[in-house]
Protein backbone atom coordinates (compact mmCIF):
# COMPACT_ATOMS: atom_id res chain seq x y z
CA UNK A 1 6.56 67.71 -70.54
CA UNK A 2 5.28 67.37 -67.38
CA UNK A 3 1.45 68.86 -65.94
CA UNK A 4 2.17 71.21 -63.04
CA UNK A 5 0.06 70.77 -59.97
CA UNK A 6 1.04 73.35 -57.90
CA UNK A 7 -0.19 76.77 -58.83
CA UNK A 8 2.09 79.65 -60.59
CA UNK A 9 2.46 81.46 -56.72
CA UNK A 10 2.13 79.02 -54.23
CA UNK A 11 1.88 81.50 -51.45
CA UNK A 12 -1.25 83.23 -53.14
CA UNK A 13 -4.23 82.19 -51.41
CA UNK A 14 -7.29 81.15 -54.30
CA UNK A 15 -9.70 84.16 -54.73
CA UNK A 16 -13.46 84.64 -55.83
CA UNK A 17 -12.13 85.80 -58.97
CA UNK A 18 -9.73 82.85 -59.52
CA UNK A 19 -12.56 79.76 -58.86
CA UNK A 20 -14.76 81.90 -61.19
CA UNK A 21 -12.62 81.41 -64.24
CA UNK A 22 -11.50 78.24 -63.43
CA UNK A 23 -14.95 76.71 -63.53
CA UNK A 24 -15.62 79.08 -66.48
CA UNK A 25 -12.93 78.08 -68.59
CA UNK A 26 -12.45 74.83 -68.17
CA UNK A 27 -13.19 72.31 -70.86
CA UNK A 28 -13.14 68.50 -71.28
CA UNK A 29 -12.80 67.78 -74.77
CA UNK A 30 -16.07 65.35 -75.32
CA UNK A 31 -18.91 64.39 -77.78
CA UNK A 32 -21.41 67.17 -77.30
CA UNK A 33 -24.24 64.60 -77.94
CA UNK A 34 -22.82 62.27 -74.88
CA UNK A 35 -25.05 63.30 -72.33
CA UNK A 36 -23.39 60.81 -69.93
CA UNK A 37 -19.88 62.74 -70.60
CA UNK A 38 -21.17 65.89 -69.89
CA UNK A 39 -22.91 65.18 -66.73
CA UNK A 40 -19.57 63.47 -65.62
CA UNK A 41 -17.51 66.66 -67.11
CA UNK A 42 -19.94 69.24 -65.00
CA UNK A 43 -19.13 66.64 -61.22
CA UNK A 44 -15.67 66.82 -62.62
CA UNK A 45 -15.32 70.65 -62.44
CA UNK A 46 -17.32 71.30 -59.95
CA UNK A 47 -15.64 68.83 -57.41
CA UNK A 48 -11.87 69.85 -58.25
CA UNK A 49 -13.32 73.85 -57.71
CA UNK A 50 -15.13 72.62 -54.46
CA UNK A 51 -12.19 71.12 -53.03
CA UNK A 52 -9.64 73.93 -54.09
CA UNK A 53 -11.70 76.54 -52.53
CA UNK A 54 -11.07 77.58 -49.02
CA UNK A 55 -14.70 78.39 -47.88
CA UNK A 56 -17.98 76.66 -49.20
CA UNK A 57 -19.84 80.13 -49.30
CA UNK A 58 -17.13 81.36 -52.05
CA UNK A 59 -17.20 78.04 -53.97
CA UNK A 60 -21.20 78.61 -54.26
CA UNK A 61 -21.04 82.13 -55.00
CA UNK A 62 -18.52 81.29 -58.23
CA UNK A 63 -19.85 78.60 -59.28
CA UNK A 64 -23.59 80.40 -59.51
CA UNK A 65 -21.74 83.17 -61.82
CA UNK A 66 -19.73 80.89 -63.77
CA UNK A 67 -22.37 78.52 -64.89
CA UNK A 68 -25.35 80.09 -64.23
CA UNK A 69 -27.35 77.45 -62.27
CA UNK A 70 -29.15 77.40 -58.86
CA UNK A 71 -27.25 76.07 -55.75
CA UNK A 72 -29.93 73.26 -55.31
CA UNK A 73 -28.62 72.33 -58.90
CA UNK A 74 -24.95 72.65 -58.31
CA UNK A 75 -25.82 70.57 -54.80
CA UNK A 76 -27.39 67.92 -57.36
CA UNK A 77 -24.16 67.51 -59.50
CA UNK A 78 -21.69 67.12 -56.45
CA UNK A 79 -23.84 65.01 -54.07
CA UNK A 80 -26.06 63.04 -56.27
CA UNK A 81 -24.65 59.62 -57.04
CA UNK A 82 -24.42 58.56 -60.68
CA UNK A 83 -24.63 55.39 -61.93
């Protein structure tokens, strides 16, 4: 069975409320003692909410909620190159 891409109603624009679960609720199934894995998981997230969201303002403001770190944090994770 194939994974759908597009979303359930393609003409619904993404809300607050929709980025906020999404980054909530989503999971990676990993070792919880790979510290490498995790850091990769949180980019992961982060970078497929950052680039679904229409404005940068909402993307901070449901990311904050949903994972309860600062924005100079959340900056960290999506800018900061890993090795």
């Amino acid at each position: 069975m194939p994974y759908k891409q597009q979303p359930y109603y393609p003409n619904k624009k993404i809300s607050y409320g929709t980025l906020f679960f999404f980054i909530r609720h989503h999971t990676n199934s990993l070792n919880a003692f790979d510290k490498k894995g995790i850091n990769e998981a949180k980019h992961l997230i982060l970078k497929e909410a950052r680039n679904a969201s229409p404005s940068y303002k909402m993307f901070i403001r449901a990311a904050i909620a949903a994972t309860g770190l600062s924005e100079s944090t959340i900056k960290q994770i999506l800018y900061t190159k890993k090795d």
